[in-house]
Protein backbone atom coordinates (compact mmCIF):
# COMPACT_ATOMS: atom_id res chain seq x y z
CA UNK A 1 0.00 0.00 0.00
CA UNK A 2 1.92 2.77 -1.18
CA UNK A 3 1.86 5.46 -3.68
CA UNK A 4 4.32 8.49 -4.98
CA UNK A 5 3.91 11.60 -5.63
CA UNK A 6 6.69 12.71 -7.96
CA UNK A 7 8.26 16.46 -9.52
CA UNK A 8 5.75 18.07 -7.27
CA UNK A 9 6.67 22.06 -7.08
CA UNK A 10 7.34 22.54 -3.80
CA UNK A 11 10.56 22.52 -2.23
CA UNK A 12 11.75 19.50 -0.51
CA UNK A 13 12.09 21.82 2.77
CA UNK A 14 8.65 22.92 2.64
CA UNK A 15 7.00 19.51 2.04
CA UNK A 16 8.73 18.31 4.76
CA UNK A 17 6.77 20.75 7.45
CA UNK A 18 3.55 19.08 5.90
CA UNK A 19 4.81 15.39 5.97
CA UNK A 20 6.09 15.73 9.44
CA UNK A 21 2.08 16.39 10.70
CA UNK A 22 0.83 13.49 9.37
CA UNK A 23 3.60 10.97 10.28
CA UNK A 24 2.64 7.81 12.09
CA UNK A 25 -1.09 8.79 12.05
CA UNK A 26 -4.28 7.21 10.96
CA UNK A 27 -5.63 7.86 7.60
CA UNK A 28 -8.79 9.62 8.70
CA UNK A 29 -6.38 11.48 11.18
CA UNK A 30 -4.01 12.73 8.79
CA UNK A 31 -6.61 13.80 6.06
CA UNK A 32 -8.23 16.26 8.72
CA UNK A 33 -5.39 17.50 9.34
CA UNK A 34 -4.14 18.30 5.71
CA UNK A 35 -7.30 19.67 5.13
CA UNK A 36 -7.14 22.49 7.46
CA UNK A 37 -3.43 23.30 7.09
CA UNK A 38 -2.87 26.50 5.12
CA UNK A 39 0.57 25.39 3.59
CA UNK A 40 1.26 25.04 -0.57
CA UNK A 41 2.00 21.19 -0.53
CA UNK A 42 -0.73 20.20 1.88
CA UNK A 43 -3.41 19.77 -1.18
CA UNK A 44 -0.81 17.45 -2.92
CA UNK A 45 0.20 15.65 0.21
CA UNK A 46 -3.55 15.04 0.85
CA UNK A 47 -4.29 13.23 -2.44
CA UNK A 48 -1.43 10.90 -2.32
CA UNK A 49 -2.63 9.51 1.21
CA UNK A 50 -6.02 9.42 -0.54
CA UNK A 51 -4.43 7.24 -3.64
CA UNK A 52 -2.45 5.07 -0.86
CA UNK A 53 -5.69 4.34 0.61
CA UNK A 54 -7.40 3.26 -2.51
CA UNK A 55 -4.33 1.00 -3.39
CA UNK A 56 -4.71 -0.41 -0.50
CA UNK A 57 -8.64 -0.84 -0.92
CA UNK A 58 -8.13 -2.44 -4.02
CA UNK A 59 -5.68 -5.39 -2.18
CA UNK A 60 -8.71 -5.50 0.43
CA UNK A 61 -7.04 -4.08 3.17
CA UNK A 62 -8.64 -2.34 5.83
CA UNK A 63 -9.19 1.03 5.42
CA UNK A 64 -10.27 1.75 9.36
CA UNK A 65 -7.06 0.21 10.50
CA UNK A 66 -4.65 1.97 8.26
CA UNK A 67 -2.17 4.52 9.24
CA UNK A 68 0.72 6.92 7.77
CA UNK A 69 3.56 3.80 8.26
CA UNK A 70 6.49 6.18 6.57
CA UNK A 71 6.32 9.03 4.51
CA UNK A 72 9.32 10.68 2.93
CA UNK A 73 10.46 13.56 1.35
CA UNK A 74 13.45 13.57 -1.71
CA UNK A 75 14.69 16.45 -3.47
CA UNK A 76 13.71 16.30 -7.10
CA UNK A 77 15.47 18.36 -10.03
CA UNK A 78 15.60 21.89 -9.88
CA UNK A 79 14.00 24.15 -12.73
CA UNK A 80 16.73 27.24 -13.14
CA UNK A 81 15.84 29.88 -14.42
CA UNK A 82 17.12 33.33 -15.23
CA UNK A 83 16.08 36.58 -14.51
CA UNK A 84 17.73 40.05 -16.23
CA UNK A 85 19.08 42.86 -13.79
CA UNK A 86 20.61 45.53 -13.99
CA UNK A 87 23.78 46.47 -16.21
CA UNK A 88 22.88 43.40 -18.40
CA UNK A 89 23.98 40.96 -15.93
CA UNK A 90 21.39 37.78 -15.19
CA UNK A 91 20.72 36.32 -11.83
CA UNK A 92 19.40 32.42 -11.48
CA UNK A 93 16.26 31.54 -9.89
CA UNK A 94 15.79 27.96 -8.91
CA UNK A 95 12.59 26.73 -9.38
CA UNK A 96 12.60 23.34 -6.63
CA UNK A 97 10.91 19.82 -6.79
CA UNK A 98 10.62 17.09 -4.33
CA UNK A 99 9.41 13.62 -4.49
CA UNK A 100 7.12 12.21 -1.71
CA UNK A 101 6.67 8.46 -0.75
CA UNK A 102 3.84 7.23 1.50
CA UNK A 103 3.20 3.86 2.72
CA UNK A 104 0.43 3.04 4.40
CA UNK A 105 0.38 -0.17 7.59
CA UNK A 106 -2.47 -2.08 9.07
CA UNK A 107 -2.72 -1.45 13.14
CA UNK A 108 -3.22 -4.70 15.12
């Protein structure tokens, strides 16, 4: 019962704040909680737990006994891009991506 959520366009620092909540709780749990979090990768975060779950459904686990087993957080590539300043010069903005794994456990 796991899923990923790959190239998502947040930073890895960032999406870590949001995966950290939801760590080592129950599904139900963890899906209130990213609901009511104002924070950019919360939304994205929130649909991969809800894809987990219906991997899991469809190898007829149980969904009332399922929790947030490990969840991680990789740095993806990094978009650069370039913006002009003054004198001619160019300065480089990096755009970030991170990669999120989540696998879901069944509580005893």
């Amino acid at each position: 019962m796991r899923a990923k959520l790959r190239y998502l366009r947040v930073s890895a620092r960032k999406t870590r704040l949001v995966v950290d909540l939801v760590r080592g709780k129950g599904v139900g749990e963890a899906i209130n909680i990213l609901t009511f979090t104002r924070r950019a990768a919360c939304e994205p975060v929130r649909k991969l737990i809800e894809s987990a779950i219906a991997n899991a459904e469809a190898k007829n686990a149980d969904v009332d006994r399922l929790y947030v087993d490990t969840i991680t957080v990789d740095e993806g590539p990094t978009l650069r891009r370039f913006r002009p300043r003054a004198m001619g010069r160019a300065t480089r903005i990096n755009k970030r991506t991170s990669h999120v794994t989540c696998v879901l456990a069944e509580r005893n």
